[in-house]
Protein backbone atom coordinates (compact mmCIF):
# COMPACT_ATOMS: atom_id res chain seq x y z
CA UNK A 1 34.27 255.90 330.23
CA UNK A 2 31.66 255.72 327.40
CA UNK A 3 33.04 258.47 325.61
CA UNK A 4 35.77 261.10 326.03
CA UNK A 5 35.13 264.82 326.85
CA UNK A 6 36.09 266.74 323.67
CA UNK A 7 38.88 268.26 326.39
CA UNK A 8 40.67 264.75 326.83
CA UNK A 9 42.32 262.92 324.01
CA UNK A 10 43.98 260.15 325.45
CA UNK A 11 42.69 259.26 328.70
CA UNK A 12 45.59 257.02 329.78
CA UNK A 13 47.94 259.60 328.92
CA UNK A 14 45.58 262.49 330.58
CA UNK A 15 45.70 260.73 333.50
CA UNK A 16 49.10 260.67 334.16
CA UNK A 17 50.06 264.33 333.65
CA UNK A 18 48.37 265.05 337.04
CA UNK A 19 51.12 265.62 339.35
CA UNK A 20 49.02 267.22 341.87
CA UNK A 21 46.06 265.20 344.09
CA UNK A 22 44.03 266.94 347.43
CA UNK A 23 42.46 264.53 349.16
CA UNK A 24 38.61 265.21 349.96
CA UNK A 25 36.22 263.25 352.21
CA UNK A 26 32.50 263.61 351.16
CA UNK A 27 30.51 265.57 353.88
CA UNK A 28 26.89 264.42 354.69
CA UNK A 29 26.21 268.17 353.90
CA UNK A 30 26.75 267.37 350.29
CA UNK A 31 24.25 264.66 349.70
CA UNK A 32 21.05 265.05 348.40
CA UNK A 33 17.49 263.13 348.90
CA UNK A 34 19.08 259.94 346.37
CA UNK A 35 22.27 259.81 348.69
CA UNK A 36 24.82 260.71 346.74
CA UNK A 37 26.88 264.20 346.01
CA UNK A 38 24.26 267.09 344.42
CA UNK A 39 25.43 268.06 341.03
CA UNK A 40 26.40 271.70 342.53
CA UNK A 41 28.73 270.42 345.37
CA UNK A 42 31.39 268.62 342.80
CA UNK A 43 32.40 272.28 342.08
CA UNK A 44 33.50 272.97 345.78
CA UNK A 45 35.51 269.94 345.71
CA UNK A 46 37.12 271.32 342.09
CA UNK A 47 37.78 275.11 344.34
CA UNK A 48 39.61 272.46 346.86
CA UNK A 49 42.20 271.19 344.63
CA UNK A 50 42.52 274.53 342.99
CA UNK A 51 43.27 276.50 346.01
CA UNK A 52 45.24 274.12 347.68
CA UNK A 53 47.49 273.85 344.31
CA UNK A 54 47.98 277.35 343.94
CA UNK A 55 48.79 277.47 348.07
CA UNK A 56 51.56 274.63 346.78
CA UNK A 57 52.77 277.03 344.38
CA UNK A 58 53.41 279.78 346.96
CA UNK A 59 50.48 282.26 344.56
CA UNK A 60 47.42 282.18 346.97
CA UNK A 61 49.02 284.31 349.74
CA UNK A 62 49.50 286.87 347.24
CA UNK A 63 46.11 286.63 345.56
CA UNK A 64 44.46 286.55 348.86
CA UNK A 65 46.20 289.98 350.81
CA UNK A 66 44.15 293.08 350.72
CA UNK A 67 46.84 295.00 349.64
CA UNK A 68 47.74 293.00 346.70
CA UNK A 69 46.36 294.50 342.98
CA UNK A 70 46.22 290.61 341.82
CA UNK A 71 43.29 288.40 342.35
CA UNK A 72 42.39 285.25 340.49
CA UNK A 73 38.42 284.80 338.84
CA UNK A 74 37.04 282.01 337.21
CA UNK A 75 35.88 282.51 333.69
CA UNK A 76 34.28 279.17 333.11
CA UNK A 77 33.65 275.84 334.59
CA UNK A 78 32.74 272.61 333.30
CA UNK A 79 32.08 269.36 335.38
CA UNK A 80 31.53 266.01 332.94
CA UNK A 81 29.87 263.54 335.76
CA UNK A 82 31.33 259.90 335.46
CA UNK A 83 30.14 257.72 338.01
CA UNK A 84 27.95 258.92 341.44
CA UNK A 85 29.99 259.67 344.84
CA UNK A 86 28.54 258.86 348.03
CA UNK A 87 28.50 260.16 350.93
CA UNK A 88 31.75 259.16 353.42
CA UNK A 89 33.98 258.25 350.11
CA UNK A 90 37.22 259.94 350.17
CA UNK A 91 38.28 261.12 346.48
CA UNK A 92 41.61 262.46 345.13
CA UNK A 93 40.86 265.61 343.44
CA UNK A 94 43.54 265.80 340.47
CA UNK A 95 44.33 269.52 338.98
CA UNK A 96 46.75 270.64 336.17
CA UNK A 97 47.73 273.17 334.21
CA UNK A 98 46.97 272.49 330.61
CA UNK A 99 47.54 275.88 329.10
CA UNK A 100 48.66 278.87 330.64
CA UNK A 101 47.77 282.33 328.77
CA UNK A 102 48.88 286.21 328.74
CA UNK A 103 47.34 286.66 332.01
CA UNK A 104 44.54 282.79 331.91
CA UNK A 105 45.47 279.26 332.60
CA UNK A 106 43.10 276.34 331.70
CA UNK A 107 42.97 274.04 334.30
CA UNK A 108 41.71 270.54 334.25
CA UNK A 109 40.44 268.34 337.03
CA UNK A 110 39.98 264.70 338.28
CA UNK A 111 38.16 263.11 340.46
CA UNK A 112 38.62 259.36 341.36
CA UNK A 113 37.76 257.20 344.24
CA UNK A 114 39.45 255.11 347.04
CA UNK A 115 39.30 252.21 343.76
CA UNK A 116 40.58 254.74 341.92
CA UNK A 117 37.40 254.63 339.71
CA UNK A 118 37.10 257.85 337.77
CA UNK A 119 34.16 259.88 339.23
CA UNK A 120 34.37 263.16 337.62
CA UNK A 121 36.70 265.00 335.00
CA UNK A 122 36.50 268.50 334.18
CA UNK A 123 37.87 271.81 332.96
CA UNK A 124 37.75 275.96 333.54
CA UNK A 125 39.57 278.98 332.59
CA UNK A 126 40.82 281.31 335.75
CA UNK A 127 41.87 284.64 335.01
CA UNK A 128 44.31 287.23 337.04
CA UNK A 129 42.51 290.27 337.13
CA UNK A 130 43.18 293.51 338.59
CA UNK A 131 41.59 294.15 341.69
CA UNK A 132 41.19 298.09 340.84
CA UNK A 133 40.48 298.12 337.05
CA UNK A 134 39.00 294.76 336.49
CA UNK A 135 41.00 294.43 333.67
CA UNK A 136 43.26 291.24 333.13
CA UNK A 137 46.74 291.05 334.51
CA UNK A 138 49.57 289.18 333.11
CA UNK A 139 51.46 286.59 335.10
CA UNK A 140 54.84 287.34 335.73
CA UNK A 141 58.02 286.11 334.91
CA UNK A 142 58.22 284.73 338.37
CA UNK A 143 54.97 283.43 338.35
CA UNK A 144 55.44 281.64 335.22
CA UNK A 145 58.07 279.79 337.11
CA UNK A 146 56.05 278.70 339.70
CA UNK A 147 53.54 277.27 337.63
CA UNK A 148 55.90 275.14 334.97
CA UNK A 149 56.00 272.40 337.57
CA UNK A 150 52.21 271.56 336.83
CA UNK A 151 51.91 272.72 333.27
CA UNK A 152 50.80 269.69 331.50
C-alpha cells in the first residue's frame, strides 16, 4: 500500500488483530463492463462479514426477531479500494471491533485475496437503536461480553 488510511497506523500490526475472516466468492452479478467488482458491491461483501460476525457472537438472532426493541443501523461507511477483484476470486473478508461505544462500535474491515494480497480496507460506525423510539440503545453488560473476543 502507497499510503495508509488515516484509520490504520501500523499495517502489520492492523493486520493481525483480525481474529475473524468470512470467506466470499465473487459473483458474476458483481462485475461491471471492465470485469472486475463495481465500486458499490464491495459494501455487500463488508454486510457479509459483519453479519456473519455478529451471528458468531450469538447478537443477530436477537437483532433480527420482531419482537425484539434492539436493532443494529449503520451510521457510516467507508471503503479505501486497494487493488481490483475479479470476478470468480474468493476473498477473506476480515472484521473487528476497534472501539465499542455507549450504545456504537467502530468496526474495521479487510479484504484480501487467495495471495493474500490486500484488496480493500475499510471502516463504519453501527449503532443499536431502538426499534420504537429511534433513539440509541446501550449494549448490555452481557453484550459487552460477547463482543470482547473481537475488540481490537
Amino acid at each position: 500500500m502507497k499510503r495508509l488510511p488515516a484509520y490504520i497506523s501500523d499495517l502489520e500490526t492492523w493486520k493481525a488483530s483480525f481474529r475473524f475472516f468470512q470467506p466470499v466468492k465473487v459473483r458474476f452479478s458483481e462485475t461491471d463492463a471492465f470485469g472486475h467488482v463495481n465500486n458499490t458491491r464491495v459494501f455487500i461483501y463488508f454486510e457479509e462479514g459483519r453479519i456473519a460476525l455478529f451471528e458468531k457472537v450469538g447478537i443477530m438472532k436477537e437483532w433480527a426477531e420482531r419482537e425484539s426493541d434492539a436493532m443494529i443501523v449503520t451510521a457510516d461507511l467507508h471503503c479505501d479500494y486497494i487493488r481490483q477483484i475479479k470476478f470468480g476470486e474468493a476473498l477473506q473478508v476480515g472484521v473487528k471491533i476497534e472501539k465499542l461505544g455507549r450504545s456504537s462500535m467502530e468496526l474495521h474491515y479487510l479484504v484480501v485475496n487467495e495471495r493474500e494480497d490486500i484488496c480493500l480496507t475499510g471502516r463504519g460506525t453501527m449503532v443499536q437503536v431502538n426499534k420504537k423510539t429511534e433513539r440509541s440503545l446501550p449494549w448490555n453488560e452481557e453484550m459487552k461480553a460477547l463482543f470482547r473476543p473481537y475488540l481490537s
